[in-house]
Protein backbone atom coordinates (compact mmCIF):
# COMPACT_ATOMS: atom_id res chain seq x y z
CA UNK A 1 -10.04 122.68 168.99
CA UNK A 2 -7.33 124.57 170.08
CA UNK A 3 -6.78 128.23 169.14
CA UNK A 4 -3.15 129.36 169.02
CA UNK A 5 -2.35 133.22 168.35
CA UNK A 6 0.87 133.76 166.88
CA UNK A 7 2.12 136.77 167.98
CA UNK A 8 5.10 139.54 167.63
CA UNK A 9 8.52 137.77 165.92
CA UNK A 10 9.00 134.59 164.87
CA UNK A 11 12.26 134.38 165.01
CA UNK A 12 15.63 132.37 167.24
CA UNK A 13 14.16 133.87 170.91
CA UNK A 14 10.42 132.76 170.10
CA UNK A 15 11.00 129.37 168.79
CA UNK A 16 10.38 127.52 172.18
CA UNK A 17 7.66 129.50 173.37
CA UNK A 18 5.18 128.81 170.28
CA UNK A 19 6.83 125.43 169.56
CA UNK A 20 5.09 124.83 173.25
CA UNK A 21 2.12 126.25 172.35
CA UNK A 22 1.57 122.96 170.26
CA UNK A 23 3.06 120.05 172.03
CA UNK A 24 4.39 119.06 175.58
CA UNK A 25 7.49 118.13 176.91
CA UNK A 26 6.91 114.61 175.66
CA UNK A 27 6.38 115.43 172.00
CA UNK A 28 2.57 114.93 172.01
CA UNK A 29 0.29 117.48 170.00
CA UNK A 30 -1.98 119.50 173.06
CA UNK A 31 -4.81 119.06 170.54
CA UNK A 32 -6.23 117.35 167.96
CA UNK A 33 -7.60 120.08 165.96
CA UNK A 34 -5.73 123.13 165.66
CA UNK A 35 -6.87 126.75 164.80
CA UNK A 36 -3.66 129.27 163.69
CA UNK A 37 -4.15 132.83 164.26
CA UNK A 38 -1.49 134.52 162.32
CA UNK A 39 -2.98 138.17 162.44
CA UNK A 40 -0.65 139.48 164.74
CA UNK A 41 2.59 138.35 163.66
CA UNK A 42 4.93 141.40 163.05
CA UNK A 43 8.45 139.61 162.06
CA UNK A 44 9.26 136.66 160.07
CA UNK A 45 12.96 134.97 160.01
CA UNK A 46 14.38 132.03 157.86
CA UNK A 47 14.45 130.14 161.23
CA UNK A 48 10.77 131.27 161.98
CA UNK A 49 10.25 130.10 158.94
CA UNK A 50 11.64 126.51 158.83
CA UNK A 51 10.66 125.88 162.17
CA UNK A 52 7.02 126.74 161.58
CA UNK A 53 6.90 124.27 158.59
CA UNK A 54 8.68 121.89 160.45
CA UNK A 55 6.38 121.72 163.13
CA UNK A 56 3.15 121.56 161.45
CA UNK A 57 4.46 119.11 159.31
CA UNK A 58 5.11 116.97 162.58
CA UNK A 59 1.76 117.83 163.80
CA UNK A 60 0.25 116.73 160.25
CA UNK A 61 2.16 113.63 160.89
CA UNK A 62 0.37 112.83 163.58
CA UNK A 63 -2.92 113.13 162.53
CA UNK A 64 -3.58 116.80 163.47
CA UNK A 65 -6.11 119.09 161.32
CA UNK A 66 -4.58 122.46 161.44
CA UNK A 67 -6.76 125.73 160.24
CA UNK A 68 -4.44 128.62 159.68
CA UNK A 69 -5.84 132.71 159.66
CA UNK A 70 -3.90 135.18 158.00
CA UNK A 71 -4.97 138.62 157.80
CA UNK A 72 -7.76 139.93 155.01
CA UNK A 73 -4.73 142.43 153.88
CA UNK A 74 -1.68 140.56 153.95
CA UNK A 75 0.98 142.03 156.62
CA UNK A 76 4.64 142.32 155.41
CA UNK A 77 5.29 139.21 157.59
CA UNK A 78 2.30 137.10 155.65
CA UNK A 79 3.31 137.84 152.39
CA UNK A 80 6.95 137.01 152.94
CA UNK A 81 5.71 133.30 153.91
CA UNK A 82 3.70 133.35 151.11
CA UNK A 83 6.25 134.86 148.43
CA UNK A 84 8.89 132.13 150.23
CA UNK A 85 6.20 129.42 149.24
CA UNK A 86 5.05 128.49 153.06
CA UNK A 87 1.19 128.53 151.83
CA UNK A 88 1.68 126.65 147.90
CA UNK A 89 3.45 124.19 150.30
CA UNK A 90 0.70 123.63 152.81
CA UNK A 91 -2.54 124.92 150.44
CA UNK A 92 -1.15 124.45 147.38
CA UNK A 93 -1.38 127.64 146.00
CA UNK A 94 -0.45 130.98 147.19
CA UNK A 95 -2.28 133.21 149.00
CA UNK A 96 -1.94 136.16 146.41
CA UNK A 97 -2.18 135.81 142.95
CA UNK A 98 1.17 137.54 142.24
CA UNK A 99 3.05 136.05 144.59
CA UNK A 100 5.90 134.79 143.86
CA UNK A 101 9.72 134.20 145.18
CA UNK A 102 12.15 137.23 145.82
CA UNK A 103 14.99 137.25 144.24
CA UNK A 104 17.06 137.44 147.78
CA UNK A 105 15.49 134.28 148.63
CA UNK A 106 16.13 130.94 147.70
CA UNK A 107 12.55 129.47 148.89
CA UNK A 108 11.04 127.08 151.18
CA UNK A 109 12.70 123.72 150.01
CA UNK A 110 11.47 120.08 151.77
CA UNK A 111 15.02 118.34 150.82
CA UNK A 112 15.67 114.76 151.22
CA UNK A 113 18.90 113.33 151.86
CA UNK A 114 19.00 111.68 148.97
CA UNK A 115 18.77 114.88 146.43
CA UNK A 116 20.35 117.93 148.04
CA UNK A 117 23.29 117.59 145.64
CA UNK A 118 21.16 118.20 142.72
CA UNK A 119 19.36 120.97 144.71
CA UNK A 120 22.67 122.60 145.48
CA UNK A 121 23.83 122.28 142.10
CA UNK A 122 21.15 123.74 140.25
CA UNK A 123 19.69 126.11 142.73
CA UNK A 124 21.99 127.22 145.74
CA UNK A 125 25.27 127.50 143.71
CA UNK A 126 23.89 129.34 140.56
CA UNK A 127 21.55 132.01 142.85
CA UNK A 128 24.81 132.67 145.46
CA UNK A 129 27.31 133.05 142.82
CA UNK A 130 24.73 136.03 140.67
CA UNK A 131 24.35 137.90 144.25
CA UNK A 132 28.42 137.77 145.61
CA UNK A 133 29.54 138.12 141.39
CA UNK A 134 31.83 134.92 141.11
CA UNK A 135 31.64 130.49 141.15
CA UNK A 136 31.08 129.81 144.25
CA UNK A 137 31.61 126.03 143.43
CA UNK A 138 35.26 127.12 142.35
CA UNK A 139 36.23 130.37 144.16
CA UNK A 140 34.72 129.29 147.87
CA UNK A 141 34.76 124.89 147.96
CA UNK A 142 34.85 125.53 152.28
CA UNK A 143 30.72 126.72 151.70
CA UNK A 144 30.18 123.18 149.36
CA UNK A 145 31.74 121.52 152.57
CA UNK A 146 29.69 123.45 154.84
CA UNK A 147 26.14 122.69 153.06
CA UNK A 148 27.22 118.96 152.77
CA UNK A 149 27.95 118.68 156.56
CA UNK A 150 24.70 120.08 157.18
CA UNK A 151 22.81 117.45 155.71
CA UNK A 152 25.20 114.88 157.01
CA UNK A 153 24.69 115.64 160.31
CA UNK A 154 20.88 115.94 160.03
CA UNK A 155 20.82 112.68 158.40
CA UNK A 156 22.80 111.39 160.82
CA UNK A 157 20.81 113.44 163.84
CA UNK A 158 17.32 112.73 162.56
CA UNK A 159 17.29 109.36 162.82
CA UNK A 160 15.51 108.59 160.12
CA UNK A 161 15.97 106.33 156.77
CA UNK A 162 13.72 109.15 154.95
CA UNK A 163 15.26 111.91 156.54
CA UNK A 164 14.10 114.87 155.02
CA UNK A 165 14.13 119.01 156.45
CA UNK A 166 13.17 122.07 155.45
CA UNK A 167 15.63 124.90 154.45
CA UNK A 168 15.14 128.68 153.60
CA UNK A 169 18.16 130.48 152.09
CA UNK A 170 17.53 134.53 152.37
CA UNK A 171 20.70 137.27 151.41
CA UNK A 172 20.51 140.48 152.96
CA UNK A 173 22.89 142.99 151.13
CA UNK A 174 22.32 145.92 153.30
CA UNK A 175 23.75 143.86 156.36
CA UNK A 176 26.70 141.89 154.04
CA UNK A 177 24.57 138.65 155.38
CA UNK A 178 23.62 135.03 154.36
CA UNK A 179 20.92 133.63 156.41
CA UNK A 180 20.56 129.91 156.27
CA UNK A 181 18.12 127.75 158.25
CA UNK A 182 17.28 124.51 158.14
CA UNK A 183 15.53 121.41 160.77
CA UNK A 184 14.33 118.40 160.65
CA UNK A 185 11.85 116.37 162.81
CA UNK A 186 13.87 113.58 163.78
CA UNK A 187 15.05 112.57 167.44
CA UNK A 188 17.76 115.52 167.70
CA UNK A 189 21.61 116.14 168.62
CA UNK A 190 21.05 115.09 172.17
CA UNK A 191 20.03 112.15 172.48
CA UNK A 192 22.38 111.00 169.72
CA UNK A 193 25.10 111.96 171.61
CA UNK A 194 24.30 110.49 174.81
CA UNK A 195 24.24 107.22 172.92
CA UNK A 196 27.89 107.38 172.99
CA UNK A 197 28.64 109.90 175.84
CA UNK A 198 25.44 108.85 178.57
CA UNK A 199 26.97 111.08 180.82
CA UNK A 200 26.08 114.12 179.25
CA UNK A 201 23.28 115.36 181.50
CA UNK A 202 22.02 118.63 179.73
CA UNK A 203 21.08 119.26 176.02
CA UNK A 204 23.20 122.30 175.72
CA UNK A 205 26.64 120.30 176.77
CA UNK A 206 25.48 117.37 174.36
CA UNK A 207 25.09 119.92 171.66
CA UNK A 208 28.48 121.64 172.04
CA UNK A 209 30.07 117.54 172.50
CA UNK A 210 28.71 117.73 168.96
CA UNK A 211 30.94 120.43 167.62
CA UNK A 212 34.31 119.01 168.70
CA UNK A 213 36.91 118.33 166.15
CA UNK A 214 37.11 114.65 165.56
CA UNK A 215 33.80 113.66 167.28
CA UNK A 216 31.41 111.77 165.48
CA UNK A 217 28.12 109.39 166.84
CA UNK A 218 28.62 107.32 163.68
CA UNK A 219 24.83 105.85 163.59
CA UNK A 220 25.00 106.22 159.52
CA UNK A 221 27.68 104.58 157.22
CA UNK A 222 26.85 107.44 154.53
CA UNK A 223 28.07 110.26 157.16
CA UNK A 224 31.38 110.33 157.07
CA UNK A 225 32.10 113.93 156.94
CA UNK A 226 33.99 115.81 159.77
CA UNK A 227 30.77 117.25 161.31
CA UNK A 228 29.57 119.86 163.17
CA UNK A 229 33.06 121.02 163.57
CA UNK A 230 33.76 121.71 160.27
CA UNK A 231 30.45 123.79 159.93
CA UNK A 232 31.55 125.84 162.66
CA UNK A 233 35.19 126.22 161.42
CA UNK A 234 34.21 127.62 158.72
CA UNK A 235 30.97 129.79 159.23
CA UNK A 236 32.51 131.03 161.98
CA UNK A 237 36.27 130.86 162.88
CA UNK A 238 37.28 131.82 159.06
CA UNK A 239 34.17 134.11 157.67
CA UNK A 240 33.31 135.69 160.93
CA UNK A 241 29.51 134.92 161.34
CA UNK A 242 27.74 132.56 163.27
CA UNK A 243 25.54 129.24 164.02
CA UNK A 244 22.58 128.60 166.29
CA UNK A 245 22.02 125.48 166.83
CA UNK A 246 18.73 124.20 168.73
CA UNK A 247 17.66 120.72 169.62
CA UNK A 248 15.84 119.29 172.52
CA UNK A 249 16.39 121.41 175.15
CA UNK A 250 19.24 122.74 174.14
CA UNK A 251 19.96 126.38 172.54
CA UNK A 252 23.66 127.24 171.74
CA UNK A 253 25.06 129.87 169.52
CA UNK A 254 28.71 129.79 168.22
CA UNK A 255 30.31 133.07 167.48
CA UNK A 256 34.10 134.78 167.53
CA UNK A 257 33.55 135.29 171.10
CA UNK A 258 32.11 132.04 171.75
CA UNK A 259 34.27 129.51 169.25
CA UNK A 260 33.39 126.64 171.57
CA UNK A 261 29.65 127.83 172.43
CA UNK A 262 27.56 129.79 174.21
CA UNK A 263 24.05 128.83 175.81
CA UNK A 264 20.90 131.23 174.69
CA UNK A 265 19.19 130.71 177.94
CA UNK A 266 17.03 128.24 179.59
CA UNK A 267 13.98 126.88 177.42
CA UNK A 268 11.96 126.80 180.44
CA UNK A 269 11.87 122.67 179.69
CA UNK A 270 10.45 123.21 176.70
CA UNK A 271 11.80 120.82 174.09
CA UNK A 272 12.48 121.31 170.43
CA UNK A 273 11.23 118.60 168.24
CA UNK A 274 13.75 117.71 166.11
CA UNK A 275 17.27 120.19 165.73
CA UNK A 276 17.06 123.68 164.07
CA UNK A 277 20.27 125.17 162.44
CA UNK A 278 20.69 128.63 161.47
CA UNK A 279 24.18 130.32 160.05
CA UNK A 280 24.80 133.67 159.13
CA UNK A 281 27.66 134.01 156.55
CA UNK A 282 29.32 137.34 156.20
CA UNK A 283 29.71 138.81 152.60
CA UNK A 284 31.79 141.16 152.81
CA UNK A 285 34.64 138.57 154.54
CA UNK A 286 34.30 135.50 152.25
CA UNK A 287 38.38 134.61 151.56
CA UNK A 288 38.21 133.31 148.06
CA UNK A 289 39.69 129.98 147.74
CA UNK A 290 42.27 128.54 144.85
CA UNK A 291 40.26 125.34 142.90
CA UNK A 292 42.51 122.75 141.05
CA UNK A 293 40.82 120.29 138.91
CA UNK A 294 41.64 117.02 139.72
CA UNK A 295 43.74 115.19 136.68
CA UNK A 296 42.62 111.83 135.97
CA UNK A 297 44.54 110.90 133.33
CA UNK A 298 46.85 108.25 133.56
């Protein structure tokens, strides 16, 4: 068994190092058997989060038996995963009685391609539009085309017929913010790309190939939204916040400063299983749209 202690923030900058704590550069779990100290975790984002579930799910995949130790008084960080639903998904109950989902958070959510819209519909719309005070289905459309994107591309990314991810949705009204974070387990951006574009000899450069207007791998009929591009249009070039996008060994954040990307650093070769999205919308800039119905009479 291998004992793995969790420690300080999980969060963008400690993704690779604990992702490696669990599997090599080739994707293969390190153990078997797994033992989880979570005792000294201090900080807990969306992305830390997703990415967590993400890869134990992977690791359950492939056989693994995973033990996870939490603290005998629940840390802040501990009882956010377990009010966000991280233990009911894994244990299948929560860790505390009372636990239960704050009402800045839109929970852990295992989507499948096939049933985000009804998931948006009935849980992402309704729970943005009580905390920003008006329809965000008819005031801002740009965010519907944003959350569709996202799941177009990971559909398209994963590589998978069952593609599914986990999301976390969390609102932070001090900060004017909109955390959203979401990956999958599938092959990843990368390699993707270099099915069209071979060439492209680093992760980060296949990633940012990704992002360009008009650029598409085209591996699934059912994607045929504009992409990456359009995510990053509008999270950041008209709101003013920004995406992180990680996959393989790549790590690139888009920002105002950095439309067309900048690298995070070296992974140290570490690879991430799958891709990991995060965007921060800003509040207090959201440019309220005009909606016109559509008339189909004739």
């Amino acid at each position: 068994m291998s004992t793995i202690k969790l420690e300080g923030s999980l969060d963008v900058s400690s993704i690779h190092r604990f992702v490696n704590q669990f599997i090599d550069d080739e994707r293969s779990p390190r153990s078997n058997e797994f033992f989880v100290d979570m005792c000294s975790v201090k900080f807990v984002t969306p992305v830390g989060v997703t990415s967590l579930v993400n890869l134990l799910t992977y690791l359950g995949k492939s056989g693994c038996i995973i033990i996870v130790q939490y603290p005998d008084r629940p840390t802040e960080p501990v009882k956010y995963l377990d009010d966000c639903g991280f233990f009911s998904h894994f244990a299948g109950k929560p860790l505390r009685p009372h636990a239960k989902c704050r009402s800045t958070t839109i929970p852990l959510k295992i989507v499948g391609y096939a049933e985000y819209d009804s998931w948006l519909e009935y849980s992402v719309f309704p729970w943005l539009s009580s905390h920003l005070g008006f329809d965000i289905k008819r005031e801002w459309p740009s965010f519907y085309a944003v959350i569709g994107e996202i799941f177009n591309n990971i559909n398209d990314h994963a590589g998978l017929d069952d593609c599914i991810a986990s999301t976390i949705m969390q609102y932070f009204p001090k900060k004017n913010e909109i955390e959203i974070a979401i990956s999958d387990y599938g092959i990843g951006i990368p390699a993707r790309v270099r099915k069209v574009l071979p060439q492209l000899h680093t992760d980060g450069a296949a990633i940012i190939k990704a992002t360009e207007d008009n650029f598409s791998t085209k591996s699934t009929p059912r994607n045929r939204g504009a992409g990456l591009h359009t995510i990053i249009q509008n999270t950041v070039e008209i709101n003013g916040g920004n995406v992180t996008i990680i996959s393989g060994y790549g790590a690139v954040e888009f920002n105002q400063i950095w439309l067309k990307g900048s690298p995070l650093g070296s992974a140290g070769g570490i690879r991430y299983p799958g891709t990991l999205l995060r965007l921060v919308l800003r509040t207090d800039t959201i440019q309220r749209e005009e909606f016109y119905e559509e008339d189909m009479s004739w």
